[in-house]
C-alpha atoms as a PDB file:
ATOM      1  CA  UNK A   1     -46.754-137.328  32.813  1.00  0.00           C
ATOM      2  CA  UNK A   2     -43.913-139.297  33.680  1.00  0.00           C
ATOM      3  CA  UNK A   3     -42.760-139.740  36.998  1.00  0.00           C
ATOM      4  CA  UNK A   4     -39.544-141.645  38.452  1.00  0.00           C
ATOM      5  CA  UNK A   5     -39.347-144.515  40.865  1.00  0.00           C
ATOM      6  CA  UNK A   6     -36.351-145.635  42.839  1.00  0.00           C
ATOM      7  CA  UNK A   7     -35.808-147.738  45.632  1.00  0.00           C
ATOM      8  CA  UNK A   8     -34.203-147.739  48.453  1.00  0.00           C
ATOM      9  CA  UNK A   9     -32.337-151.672  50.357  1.00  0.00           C
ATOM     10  CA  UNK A  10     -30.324-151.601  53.531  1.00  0.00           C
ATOM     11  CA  UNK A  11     -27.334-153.945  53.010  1.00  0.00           C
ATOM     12  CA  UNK A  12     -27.760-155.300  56.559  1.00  0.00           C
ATOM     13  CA  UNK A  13     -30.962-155.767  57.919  1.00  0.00           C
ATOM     14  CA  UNK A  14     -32.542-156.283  54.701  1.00  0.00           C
ATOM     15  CA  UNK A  15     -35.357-153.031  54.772  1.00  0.00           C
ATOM     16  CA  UNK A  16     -36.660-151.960  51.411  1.00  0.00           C
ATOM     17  CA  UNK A  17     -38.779-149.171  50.417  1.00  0.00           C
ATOM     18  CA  UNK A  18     -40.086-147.926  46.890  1.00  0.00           C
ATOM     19  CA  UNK A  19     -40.859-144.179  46.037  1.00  0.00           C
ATOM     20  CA  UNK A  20     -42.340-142.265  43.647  1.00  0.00           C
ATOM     21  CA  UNK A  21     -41.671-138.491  42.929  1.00  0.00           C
ATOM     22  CA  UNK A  22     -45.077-137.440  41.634  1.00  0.00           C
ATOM     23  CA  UNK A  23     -44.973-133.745  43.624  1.00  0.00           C
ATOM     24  CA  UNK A  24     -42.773-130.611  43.793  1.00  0.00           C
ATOM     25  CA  UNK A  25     -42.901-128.497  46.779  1.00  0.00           C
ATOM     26  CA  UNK A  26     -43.248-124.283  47.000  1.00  0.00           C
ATOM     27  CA  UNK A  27     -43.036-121.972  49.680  1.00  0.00           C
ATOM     28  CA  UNK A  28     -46.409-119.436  50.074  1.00  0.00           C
ATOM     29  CA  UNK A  29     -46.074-116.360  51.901  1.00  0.00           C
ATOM     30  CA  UNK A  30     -48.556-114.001  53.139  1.00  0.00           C
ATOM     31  CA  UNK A  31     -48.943-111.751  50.680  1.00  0.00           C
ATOM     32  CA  UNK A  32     -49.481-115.036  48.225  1.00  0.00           C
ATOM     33  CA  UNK A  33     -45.843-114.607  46.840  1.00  0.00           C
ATOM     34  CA  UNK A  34     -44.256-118.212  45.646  1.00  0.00           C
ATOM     35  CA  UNK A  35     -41.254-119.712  45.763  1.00  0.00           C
ATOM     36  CA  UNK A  36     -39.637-123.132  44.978  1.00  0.00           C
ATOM     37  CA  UNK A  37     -39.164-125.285  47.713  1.00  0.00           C
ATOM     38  CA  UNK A  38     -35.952-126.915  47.702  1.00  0.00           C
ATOM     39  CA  UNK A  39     -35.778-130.692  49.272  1.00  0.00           C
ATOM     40  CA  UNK A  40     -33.583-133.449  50.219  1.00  0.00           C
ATOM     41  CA  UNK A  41     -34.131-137.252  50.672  1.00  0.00           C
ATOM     42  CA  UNK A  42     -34.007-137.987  54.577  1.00  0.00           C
ATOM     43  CA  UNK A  43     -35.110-140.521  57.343  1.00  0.00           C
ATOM     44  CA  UNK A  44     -38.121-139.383  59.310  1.00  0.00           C
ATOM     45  CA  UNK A  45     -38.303-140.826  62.889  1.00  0.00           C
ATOM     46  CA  UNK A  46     -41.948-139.968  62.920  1.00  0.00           C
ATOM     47  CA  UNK A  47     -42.953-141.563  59.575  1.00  0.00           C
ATOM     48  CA  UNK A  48     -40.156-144.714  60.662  1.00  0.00           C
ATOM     49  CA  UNK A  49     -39.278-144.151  56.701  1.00  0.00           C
ATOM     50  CA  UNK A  50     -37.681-142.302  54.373  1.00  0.00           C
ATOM     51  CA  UNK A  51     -39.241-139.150  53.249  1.00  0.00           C
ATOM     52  CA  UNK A  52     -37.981-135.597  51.572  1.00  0.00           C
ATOM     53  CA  UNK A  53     -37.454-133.146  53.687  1.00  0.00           C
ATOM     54  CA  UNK A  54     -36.722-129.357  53.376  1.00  0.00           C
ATOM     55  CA  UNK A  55     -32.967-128.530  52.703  1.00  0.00           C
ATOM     56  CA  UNK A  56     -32.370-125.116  54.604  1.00  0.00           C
ATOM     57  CA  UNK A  57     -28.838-124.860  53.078  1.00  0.00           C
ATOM     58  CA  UNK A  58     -27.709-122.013  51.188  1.00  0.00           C
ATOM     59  CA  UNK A  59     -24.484-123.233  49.267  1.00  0.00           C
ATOM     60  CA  UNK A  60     -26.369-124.830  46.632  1.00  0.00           C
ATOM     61  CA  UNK A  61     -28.113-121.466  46.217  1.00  0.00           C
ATOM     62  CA  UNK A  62     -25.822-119.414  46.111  1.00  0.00           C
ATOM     63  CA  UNK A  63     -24.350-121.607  43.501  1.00  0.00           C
ATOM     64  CA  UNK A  64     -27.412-121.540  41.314  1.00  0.00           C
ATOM     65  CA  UNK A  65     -27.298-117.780  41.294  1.00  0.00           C
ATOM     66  CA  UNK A  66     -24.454-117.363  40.131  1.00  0.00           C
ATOM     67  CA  UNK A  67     -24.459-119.638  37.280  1.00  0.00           C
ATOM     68  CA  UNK A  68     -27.441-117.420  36.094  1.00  0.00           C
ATOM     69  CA  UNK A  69     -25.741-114.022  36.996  1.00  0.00           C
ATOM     70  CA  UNK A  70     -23.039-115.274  34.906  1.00  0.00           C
ATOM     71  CA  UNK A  71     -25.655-116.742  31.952  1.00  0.00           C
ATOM     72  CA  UNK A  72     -27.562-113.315  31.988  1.00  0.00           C
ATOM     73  CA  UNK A  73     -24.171-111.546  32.068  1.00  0.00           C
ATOM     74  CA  UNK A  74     -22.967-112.963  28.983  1.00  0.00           C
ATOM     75  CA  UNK A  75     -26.157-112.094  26.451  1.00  0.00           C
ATOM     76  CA  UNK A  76     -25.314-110.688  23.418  1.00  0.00           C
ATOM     77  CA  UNK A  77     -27.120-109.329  20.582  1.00  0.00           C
ATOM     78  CA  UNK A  78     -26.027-110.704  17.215  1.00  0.00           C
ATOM     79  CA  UNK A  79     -27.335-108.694  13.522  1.00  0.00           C
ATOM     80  CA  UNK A  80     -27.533-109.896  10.609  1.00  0.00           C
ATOM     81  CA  UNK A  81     -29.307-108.359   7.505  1.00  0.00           C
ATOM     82  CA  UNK A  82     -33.213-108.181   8.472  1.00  0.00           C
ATOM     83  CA  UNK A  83     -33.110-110.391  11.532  1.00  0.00           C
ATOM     84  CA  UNK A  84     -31.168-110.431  14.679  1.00  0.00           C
ATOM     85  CA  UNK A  85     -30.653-112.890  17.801  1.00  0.00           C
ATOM     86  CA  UNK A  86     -29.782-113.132  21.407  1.00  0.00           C
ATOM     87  CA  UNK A  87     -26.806-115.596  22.057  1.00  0.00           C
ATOM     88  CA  UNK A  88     -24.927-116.176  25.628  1.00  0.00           C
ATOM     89  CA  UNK A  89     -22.291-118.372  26.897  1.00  0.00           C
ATOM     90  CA  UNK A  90     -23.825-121.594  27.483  1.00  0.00           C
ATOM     91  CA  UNK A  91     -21.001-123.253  29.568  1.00  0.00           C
ATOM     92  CA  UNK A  92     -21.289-125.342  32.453  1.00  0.00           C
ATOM     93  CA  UNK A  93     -17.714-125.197  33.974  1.00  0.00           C
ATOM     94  CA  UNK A  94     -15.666-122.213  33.557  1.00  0.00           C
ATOM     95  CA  UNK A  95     -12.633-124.205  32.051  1.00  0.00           C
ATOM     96  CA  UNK A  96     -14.970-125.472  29.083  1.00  0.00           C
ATOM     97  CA  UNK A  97     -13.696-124.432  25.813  1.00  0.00           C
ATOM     98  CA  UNK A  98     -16.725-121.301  24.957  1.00  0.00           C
ATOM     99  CA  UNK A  99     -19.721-122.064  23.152  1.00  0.00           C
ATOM    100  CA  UNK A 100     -22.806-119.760  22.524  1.00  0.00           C
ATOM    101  CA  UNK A 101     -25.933-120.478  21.761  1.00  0.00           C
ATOM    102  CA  UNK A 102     -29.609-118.715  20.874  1.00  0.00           C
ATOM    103  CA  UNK A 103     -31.460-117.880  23.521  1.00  0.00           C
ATOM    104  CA  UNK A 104     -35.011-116.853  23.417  1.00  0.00           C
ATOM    105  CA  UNK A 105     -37.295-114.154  25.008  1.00  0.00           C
ATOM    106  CA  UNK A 106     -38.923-116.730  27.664  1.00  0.00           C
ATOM    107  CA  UNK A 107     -35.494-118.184  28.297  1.00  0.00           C
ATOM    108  CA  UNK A 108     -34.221-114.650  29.747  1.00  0.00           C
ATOM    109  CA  UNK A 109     -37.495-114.165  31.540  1.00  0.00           C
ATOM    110  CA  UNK A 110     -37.508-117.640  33.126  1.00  0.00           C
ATOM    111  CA  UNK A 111     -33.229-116.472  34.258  1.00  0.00           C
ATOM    112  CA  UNK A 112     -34.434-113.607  35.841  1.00  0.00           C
ATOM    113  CA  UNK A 113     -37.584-114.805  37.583  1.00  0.00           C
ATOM    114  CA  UNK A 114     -35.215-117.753  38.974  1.00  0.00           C
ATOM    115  CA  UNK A 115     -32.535-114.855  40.194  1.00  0.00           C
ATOM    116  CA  UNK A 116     -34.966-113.188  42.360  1.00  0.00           C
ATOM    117  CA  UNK A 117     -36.625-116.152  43.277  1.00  0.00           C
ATOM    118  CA  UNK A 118     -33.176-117.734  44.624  1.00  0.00           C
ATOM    119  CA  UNK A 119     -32.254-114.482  46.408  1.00  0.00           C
ATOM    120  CA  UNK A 120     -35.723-114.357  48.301  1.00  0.00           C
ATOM    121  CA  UNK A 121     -35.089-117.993  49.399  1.00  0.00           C
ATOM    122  CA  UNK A 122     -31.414-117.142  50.894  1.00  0.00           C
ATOM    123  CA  UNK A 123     -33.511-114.862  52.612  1.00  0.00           C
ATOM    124  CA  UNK A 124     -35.847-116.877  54.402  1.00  0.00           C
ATOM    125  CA  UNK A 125     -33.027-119.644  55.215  1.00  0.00           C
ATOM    126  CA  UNK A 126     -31.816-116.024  56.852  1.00  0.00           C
ATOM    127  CA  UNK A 127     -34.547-115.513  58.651  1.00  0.00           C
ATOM    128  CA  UNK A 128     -36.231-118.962  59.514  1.00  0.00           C
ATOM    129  CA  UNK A 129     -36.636-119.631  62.891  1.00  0.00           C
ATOM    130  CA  UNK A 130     -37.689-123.991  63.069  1.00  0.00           C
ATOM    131  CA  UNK A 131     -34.972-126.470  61.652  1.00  0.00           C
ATOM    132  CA  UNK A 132     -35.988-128.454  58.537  1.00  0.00           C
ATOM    133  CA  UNK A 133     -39.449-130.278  58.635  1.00  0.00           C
ATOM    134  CA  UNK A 134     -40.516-133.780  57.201  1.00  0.00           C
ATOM    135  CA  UNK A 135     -42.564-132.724  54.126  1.00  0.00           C
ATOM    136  CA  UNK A 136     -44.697-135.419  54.810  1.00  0.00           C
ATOM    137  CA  UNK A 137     -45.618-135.388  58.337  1.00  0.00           C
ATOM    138  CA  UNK A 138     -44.338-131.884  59.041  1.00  0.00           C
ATOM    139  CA  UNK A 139     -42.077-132.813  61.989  1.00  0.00           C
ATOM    140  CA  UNK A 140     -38.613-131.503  62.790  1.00  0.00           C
ATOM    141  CA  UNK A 141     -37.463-135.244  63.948  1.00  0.00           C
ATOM    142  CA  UNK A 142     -34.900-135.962  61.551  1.00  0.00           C
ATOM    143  CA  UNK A 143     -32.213-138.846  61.720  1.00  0.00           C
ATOM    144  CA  UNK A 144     -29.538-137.949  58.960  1.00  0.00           C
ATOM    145  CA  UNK A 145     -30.100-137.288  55.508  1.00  0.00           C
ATOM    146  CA  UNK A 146     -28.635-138.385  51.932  1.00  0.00           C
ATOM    147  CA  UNK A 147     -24.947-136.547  50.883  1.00  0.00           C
ATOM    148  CA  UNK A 148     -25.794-133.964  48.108  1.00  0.00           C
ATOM    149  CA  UNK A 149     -25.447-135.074  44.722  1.00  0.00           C
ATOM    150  CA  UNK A 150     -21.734-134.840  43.359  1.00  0.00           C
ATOM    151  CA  UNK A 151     -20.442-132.977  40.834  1.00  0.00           C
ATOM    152  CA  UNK A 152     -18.281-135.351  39.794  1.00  0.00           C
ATOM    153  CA  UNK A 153     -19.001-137.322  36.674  1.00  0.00           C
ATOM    154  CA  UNK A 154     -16.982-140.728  38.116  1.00  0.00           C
ATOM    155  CA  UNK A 155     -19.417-141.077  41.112  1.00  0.00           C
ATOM    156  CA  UNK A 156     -23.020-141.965  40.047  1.00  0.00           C
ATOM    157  CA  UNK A 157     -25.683-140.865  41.835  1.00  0.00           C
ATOM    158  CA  UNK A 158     -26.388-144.972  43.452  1.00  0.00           C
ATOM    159  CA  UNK A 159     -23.414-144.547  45.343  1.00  0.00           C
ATOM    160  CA  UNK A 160     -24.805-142.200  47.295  1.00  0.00           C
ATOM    161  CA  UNK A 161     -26.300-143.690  50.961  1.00  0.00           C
ATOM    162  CA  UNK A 162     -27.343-142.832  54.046  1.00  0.00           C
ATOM    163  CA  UNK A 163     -27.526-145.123  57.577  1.00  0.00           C
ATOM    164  CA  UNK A 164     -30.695-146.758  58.589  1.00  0.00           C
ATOM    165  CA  UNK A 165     -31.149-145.417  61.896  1.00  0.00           C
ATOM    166  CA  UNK A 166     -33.182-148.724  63.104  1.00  0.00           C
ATOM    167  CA  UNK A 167     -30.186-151.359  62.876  1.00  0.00           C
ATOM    168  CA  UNK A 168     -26.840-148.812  61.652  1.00  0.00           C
ATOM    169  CA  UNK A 169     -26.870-150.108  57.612  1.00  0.00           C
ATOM    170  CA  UNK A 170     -26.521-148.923  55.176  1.00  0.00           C
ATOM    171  CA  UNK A 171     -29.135-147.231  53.078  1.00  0.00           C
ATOM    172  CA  UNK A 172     -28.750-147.364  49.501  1.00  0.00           C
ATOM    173  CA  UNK A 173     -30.451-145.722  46.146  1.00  0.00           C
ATOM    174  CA  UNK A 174     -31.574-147.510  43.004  1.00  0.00           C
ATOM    175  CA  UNK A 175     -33.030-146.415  40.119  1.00  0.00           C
ATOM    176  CA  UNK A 176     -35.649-147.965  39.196  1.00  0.00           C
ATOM    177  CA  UNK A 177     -37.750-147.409  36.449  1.00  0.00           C
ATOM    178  CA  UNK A 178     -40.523-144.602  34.987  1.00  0.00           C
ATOM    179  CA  UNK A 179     -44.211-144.913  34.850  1.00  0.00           C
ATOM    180  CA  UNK A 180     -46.560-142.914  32.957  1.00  0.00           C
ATOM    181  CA  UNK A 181     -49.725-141.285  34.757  1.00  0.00           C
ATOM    182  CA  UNK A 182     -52.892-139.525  32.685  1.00  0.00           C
ATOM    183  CA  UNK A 183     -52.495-136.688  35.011  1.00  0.00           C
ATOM    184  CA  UNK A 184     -51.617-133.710  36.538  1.00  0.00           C
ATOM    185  CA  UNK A 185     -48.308-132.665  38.333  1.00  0.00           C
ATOM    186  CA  UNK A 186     -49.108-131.729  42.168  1.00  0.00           C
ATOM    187  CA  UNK A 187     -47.582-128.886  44.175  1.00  0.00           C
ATOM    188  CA  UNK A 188     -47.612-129.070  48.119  1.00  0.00           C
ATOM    189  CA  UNK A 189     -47.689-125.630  49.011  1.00  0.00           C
ATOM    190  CA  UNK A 190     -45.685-124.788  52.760  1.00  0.00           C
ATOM    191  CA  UNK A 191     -45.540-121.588  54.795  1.00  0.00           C
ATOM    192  CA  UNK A 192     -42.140-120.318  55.091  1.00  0.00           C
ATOM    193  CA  UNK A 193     -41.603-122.273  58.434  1.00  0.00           C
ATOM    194  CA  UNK A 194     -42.158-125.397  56.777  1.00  0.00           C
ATOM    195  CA  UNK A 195     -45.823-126.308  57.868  1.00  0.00           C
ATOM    196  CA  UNK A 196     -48.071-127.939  55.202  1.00  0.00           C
ATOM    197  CA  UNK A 197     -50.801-125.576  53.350  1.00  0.00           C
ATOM    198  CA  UNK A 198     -52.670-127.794  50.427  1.00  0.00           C
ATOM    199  CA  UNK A 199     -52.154-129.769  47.802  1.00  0.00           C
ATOM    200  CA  UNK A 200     -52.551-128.090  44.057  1.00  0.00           C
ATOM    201  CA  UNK A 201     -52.353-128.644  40.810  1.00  0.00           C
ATOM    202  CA  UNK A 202     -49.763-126.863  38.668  1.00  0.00           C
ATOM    203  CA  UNK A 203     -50.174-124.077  36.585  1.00  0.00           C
ATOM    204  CA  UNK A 204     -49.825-123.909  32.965  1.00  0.00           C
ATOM    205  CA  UNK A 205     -48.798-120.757  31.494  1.00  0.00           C
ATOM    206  CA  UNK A 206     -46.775-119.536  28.560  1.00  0.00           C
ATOM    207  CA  UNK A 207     -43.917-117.053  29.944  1.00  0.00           C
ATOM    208  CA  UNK A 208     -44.025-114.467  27.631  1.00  0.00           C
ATOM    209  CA  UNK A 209     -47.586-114.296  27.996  1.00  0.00           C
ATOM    210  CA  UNK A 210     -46.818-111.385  30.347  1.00  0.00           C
ATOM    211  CA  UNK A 211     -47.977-108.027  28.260  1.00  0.00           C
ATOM    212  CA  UNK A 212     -45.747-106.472  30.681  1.00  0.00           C
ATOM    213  CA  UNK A 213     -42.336-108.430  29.986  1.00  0.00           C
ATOM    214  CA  UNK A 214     -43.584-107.596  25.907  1.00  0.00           C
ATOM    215  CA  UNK A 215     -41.821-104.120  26.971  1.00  0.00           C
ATOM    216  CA  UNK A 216     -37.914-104.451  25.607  1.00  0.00           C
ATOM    217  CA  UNK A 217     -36.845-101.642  27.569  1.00  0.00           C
ATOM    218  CA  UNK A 218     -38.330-103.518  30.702  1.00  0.00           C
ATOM    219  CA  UNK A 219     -35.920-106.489  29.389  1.00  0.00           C
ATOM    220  CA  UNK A 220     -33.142-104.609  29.315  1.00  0.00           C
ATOM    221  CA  UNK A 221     -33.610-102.906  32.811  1.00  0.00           C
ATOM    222  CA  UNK A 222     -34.217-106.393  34.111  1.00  0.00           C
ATOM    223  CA  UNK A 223     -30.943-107.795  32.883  1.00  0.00           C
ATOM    224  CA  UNK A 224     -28.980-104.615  33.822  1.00  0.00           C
ATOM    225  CA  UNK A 225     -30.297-104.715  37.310  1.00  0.00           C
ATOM    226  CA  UNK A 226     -30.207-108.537  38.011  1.00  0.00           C
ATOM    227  CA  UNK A 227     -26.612-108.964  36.598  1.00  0.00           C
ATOM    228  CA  UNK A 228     -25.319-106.069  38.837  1.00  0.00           C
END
């Protein structure tokens, strides 16, 4: 697989560190559910580095689901003579001239299992109780963290920095480069407070595997009920 590397320089005291993204992160609850585990790129005062750490807001949720309510919303069915095909509005900004493309059977599954996957996580930000933890060490001793990625196509993503809390530079990203590793990709599995499970690797399975989903009136309930 191939994983990214950037660095990180402070433009005053001279600090340099060099990560590699080689994990994702998921939230396990009780009853074994799963779901992702969003993160941002923060200074931990107990690691004296910078680490990812769980990002508890719900804006860029929120935002998520509704670009899929509004993907799922738009599928149409198109016939020709002996075939037929899903198509939906595959626009990213609402003032983007319309375009439609085909969409495919583990497409709409993968939509709908990210909708209710998005709305359970708005509703353990909801009901968490600890403020967001180090995914490395686990504590809640944060300094600041990076600004969110922009939207905005004129400000690349190495503009972004944050202040190195040990002499009050500034922090900045670099892209580095990619390496390749003979390997699998590792999920760190958290309880819904945050605290570090296990390590595992992850799971390879084919969507529409699912002998349940293979039921088209199941689809369509799905789509009716998730676009509501």
């Amino acid at each position: 697989m191939i994983f990214p590397i950037f660095s990180y320089h402070c433009k005053r005291c001279g600090y340099s560190q060099y990560t590699v993204f080689t994990s994702s992160y998921i939230y396990v609850y009780l009853d074994g559910d799963q779901i992702p585990l969003l993160s941002q790129t923060g200074w931990c005062c107990d690691c004296d580095s910078i680490q990812d750490i769980e990002d508890l807001s719900i804006t860029p949720r929120l935002e998520l689901l509704r670009n899929l309510q509004r993907k799922m919303a738009s599928i149409q069915k198109k016939n020709w003579p002996f075939i037929s095909r899903l198509t939906y509005d595959a626009r990213e900004w609402a003032d983007d001239p319309e375009w439609r493309e085909n969409l495919s059977i583990d497409t709409i599954y993968r939509w709908s299992n990210q909708i209710e996957e998005v709305i359970k996580g708005i509703d353990l930000i909801q009901k968490r109780k600890s403020p967001p933890r180090c995914l490395s060490c686990g504590t809640t001793n944060i300094n600041s963290v990076f600004p969110p990625q922009t939207a905005s196509k004129s400000e690349p993503d190495s503009s972004r920095s944050l202040i190195h809390p040990v002499c009050g530079g500034e922090l900045e990203l670099h892209p580095e480069y990619d390496i390749f590793v003979n390997g699998s990709h590792l999920i760190r599995e958290y309880s819904t407070e945050g605290k570090f499970i296990r390590r595992c690797k992850e799971p390879h399975t084919r969507l529409s595997e699912d002998p349940e989903f293979r039921d088209g009136g199941r689809l369509i309930r799905w789509i009716r009920k998730l676009t509501e």
